[in-house]
C-alpha atoms as a PDB file:
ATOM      1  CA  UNK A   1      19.916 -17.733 -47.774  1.00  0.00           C
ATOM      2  CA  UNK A   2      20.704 -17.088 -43.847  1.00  0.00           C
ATOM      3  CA  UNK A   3      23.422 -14.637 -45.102  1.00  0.00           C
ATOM      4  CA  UNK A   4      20.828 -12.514 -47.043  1.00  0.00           C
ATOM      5  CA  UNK A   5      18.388 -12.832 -44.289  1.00  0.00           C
ATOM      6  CA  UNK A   6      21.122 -11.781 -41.959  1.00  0.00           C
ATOM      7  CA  UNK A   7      22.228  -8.531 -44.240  1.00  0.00           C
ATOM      8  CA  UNK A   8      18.827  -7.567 -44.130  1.00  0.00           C
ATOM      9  CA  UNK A   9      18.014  -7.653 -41.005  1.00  0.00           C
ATOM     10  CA  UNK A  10      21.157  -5.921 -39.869  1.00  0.00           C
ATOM     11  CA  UNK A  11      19.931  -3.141 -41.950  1.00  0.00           C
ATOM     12  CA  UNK A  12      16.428  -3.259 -40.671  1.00  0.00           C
ATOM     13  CA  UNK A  13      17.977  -3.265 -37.460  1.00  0.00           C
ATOM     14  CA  UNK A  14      20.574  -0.268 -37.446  1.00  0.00           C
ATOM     15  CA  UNK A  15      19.143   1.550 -39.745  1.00  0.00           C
ATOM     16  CA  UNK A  16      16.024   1.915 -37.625  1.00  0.00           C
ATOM     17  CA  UNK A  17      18.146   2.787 -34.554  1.00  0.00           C
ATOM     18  CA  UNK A  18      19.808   5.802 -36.374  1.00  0.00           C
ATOM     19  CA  UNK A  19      16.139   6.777 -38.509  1.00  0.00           C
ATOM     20  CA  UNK A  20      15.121   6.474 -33.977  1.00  0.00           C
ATOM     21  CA  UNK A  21      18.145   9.089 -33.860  1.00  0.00           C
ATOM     22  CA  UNK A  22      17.748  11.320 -36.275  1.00  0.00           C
ATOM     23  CA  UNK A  23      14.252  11.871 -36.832  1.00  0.00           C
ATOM     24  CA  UNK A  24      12.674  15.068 -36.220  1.00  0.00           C
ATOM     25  CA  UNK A  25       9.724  13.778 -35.219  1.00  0.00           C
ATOM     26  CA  UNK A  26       9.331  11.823 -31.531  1.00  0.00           C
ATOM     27  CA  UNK A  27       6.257  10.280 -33.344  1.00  0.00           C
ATOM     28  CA  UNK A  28       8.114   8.668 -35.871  1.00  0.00           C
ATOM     29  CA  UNK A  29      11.452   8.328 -33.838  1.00  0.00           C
ATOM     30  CA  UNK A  30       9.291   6.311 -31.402  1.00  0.00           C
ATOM     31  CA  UNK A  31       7.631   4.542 -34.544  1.00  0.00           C
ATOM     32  CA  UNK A  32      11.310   3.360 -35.428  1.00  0.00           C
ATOM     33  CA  UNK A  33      12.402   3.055 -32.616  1.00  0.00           C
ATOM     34  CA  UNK A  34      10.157  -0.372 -32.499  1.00  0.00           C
ATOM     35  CA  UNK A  35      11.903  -1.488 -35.632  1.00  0.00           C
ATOM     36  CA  UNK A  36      15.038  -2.292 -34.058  1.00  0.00           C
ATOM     37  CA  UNK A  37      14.406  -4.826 -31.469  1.00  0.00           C
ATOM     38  CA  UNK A  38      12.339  -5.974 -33.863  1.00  0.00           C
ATOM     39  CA  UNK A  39      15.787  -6.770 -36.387  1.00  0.00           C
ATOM     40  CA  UNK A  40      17.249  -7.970 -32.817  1.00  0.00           C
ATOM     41  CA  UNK A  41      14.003 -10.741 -33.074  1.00  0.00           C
ATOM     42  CA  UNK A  42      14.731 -11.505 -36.307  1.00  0.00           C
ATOM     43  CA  UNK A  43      18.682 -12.537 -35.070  1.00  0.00           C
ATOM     44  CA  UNK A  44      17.157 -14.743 -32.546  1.00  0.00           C
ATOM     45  CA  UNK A  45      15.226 -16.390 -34.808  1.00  0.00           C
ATOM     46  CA  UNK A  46      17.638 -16.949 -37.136  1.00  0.00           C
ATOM     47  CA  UNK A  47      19.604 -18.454 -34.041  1.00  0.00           C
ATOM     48  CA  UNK A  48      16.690 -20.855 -33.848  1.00  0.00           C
ATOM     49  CA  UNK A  49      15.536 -19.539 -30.740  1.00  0.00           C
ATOM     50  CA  UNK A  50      11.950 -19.017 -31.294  1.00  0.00           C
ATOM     51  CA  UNK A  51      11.225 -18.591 -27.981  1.00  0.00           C
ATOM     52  CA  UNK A  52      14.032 -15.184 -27.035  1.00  0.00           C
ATOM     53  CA  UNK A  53      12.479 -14.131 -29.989  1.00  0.00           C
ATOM     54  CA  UNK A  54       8.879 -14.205 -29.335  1.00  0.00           C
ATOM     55  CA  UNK A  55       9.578 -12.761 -25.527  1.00  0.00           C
ATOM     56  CA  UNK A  56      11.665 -10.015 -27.172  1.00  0.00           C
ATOM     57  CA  UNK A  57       9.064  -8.962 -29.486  1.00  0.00           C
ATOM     58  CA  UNK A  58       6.207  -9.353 -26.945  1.00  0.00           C
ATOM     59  CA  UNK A  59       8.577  -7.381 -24.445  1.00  0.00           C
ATOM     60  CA  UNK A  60      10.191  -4.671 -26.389  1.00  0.00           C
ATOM     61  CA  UNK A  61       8.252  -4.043 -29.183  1.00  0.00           C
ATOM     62  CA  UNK A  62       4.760  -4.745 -27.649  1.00  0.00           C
ATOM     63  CA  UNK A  63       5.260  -3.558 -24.450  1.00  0.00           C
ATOM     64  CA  UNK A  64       8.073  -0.697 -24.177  1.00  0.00           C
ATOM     65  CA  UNK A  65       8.114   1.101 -27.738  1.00  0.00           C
ATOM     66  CA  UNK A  66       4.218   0.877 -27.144  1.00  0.00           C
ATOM     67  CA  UNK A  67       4.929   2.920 -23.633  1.00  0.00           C
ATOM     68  CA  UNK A  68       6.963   4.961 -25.135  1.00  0.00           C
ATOM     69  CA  UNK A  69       4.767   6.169 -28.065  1.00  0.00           C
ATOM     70  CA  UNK A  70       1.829   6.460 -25.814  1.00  0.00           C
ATOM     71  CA  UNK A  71       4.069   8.452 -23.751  1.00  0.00           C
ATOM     72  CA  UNK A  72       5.056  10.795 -26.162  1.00  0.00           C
ATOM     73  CA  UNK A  73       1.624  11.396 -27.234  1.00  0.00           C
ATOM     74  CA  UNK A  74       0.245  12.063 -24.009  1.00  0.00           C
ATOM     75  CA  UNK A  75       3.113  14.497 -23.222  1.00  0.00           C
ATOM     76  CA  UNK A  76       2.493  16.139 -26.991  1.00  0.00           C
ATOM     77  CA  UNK A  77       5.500  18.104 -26.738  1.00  0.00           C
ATOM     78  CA  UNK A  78       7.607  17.853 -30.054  1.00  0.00           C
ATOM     79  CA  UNK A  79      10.349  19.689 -29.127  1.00  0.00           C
ATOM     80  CA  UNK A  80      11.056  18.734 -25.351  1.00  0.00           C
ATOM     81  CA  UNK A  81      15.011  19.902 -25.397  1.00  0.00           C
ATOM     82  CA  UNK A  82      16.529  22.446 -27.235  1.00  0.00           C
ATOM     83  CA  UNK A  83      18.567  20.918 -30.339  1.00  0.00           C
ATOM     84  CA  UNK A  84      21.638  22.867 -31.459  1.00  0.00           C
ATOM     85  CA  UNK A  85      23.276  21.358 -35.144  1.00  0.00           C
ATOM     86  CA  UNK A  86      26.874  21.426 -35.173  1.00  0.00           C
ATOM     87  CA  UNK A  87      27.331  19.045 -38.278  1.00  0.00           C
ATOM     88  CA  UNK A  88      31.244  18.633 -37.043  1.00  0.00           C
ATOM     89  CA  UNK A  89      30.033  16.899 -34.309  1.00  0.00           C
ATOM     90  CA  UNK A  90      27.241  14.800 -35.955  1.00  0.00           C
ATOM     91  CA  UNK A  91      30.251  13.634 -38.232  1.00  0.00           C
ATOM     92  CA  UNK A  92      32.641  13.137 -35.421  1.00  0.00           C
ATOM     93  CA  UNK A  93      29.674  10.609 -33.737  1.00  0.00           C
ATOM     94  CA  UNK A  94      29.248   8.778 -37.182  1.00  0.00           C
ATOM     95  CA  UNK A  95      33.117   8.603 -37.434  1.00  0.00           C
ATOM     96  CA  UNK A  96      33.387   7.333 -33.628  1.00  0.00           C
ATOM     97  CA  UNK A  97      30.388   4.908 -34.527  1.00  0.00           C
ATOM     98  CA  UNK A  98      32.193   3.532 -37.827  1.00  0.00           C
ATOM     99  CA  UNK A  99      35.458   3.123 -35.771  1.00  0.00           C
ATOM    100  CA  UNK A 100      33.732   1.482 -32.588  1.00  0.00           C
ATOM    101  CA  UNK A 101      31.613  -1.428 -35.062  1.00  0.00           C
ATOM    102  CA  UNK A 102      34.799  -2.216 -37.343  1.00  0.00           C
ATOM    103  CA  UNK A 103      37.193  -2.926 -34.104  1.00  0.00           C
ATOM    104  CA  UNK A 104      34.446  -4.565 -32.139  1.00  0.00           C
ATOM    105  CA  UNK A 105      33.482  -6.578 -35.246  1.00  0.00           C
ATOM    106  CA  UNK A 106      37.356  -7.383 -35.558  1.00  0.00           C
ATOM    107  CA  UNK A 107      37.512  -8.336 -32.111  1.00  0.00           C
ATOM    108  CA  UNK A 108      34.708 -10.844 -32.792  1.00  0.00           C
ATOM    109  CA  UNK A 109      36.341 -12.428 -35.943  1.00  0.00           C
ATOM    110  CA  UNK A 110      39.639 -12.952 -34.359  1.00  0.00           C
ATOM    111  CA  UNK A 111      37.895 -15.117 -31.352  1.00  0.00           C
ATOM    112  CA  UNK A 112      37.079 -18.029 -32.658  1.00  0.00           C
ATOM    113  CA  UNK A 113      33.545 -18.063 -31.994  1.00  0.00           C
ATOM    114  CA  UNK A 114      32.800 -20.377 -35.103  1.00  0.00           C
ATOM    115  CA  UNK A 115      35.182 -23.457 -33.567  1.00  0.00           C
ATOM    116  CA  UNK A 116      33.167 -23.578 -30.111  1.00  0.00           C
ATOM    117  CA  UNK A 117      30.859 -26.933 -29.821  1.00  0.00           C
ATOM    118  CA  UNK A 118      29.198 -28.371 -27.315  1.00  0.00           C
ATOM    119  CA  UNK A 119      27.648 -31.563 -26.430  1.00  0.00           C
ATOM    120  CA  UNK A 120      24.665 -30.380 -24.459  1.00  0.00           C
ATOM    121  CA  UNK A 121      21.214 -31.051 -26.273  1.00  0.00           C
ATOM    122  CA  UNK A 122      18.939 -28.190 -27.755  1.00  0.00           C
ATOM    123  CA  UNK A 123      16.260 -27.088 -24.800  1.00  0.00           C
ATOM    124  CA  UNK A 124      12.991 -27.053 -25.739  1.00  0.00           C
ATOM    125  CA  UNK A 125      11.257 -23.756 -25.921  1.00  0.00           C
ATOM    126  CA  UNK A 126       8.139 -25.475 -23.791  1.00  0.00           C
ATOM    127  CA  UNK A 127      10.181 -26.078 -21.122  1.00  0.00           C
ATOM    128  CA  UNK A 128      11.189 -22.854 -20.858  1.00  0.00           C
ATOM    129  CA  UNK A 129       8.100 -21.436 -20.930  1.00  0.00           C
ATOM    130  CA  UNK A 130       7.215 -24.197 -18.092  1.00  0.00           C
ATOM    131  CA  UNK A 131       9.737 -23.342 -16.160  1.00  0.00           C
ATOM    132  CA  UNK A 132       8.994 -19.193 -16.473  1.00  0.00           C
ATOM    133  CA  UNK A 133       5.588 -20.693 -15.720  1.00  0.00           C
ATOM    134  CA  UNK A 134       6.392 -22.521 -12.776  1.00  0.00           C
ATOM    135  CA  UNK A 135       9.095 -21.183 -10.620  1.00  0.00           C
ATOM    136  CA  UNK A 136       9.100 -17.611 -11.833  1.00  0.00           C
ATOM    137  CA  UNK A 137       5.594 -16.265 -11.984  1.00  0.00           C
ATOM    138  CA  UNK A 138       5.991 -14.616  -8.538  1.00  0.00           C
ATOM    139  CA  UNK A 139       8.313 -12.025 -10.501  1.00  0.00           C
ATOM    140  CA  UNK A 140       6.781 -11.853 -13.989  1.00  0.00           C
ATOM    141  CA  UNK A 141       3.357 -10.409 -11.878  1.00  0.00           C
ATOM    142  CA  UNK A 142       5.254  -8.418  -9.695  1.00  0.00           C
ATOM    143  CA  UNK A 143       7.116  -6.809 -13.102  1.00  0.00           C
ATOM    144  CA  UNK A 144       3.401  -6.838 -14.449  1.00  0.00           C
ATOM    145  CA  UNK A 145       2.351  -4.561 -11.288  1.00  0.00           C
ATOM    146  CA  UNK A 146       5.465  -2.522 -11.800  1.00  0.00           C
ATOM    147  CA  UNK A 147       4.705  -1.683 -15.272  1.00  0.00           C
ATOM    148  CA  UNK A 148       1.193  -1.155 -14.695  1.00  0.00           C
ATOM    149  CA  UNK A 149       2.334   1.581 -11.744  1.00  0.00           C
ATOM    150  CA  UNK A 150       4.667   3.434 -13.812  1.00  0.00           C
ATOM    151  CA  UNK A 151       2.084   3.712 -17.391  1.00  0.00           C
ATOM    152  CA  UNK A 152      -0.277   5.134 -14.201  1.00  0.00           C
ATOM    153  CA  UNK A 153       2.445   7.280 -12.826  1.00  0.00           C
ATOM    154  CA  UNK A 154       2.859   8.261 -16.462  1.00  0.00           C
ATOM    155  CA  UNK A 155      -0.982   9.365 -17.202  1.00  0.00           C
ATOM    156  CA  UNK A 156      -1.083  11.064 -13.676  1.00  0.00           C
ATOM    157  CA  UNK A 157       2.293  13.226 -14.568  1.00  0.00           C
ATOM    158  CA  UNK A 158       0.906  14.206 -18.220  1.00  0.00           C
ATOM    159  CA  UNK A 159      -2.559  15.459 -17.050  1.00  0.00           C
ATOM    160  CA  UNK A 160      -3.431  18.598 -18.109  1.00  0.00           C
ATOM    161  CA  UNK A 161      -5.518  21.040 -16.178  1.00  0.00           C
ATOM    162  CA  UNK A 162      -7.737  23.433 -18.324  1.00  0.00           C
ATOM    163  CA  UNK A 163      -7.424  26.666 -17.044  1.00  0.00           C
ATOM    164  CA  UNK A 164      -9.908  28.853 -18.277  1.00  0.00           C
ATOM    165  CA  UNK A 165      -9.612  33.029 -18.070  1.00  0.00           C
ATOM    166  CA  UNK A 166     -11.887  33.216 -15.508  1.00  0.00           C
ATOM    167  CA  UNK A 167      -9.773  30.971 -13.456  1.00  0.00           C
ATOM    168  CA  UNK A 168      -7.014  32.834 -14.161  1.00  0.00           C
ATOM    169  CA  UNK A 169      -8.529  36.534 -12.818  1.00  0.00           C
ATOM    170  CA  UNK A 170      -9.102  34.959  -9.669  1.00  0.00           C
END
């Protein structure tokens, strides 16, 4: 069962990254986009790490892929750079890409990752959170501030100003 779950949500996950790549659209790039740290969730939880897993959907998908799609539609630009085909090179990337994952995933087989152990208890996600809670809240609000500057940033940057033609005479 963990194998199938895991199959599927490497698919979910990469094939969202290259739909993120490849789609016309930034609407629906952005849209899929969100789908693959949402597969990278899904690993943690199959990790039994419920905890990474909630912060990386609350963080990534809520909070960045959100920014970025309300970025792109405040911007409403669907072409912002100028995209030339060459389908040599688009192969060349997908051969590079197919090379890169089989001798990385090689290099993971051959480490013996499965024989590690350890002796060290299972931490509790609650203490964790306690601790984030505790000792680190002085940087969570000052990331909080940060993010709330730069979405701020963003909606001052992609005002528009209506120019009407009488404007424009004068």
């Amino acid at each position: 069962m963990a194998d199938a779950a895991f199959l599927a949500l490497s698919v979910i996950t990469i094939g969202s990254a290259i739909a993120a790549l490849e789609l016309r659209s930034l609407i629906y790039g952005s849209i899929a986009l969100m789908g693959t740290p949402g597969g990278v969730a899904g690993f943690f939880l199959l990790l039994d790490s419920p905890f990474v897993a909630m912060f990386q959907i609350a963080v990534y998908v809520g909070s960045i892929a959100v920014l970025i799609l309300f970025t792109v539609m405040l911007v409403k630009r669907e072409l912002i750079f100028k995209k030339v085909e060459d389908r040599r090179r688009k192969f060349a990337g997908i051969g590079l890409m197919l090379v890169f994952m089989l001798s990385l995933g090689a290099v993971i087989m051959d480490s013996g990752i499965k024989t590690i152990t350890t002796d060290e208890p299972a931490v509790d996600f609650r203490d964790i959170g306690a601790d984030f809670l505790t000792y680190y809240w002085p940087a969570l609000i000052l990331m909080g501030l940060i993010l709330a500057g730069s979405v701020i940033g963003a909606l001052i940057l992609a005002r528009r100003e209506d120019i009407t033609d009488e404007q424009r005479a004068n």
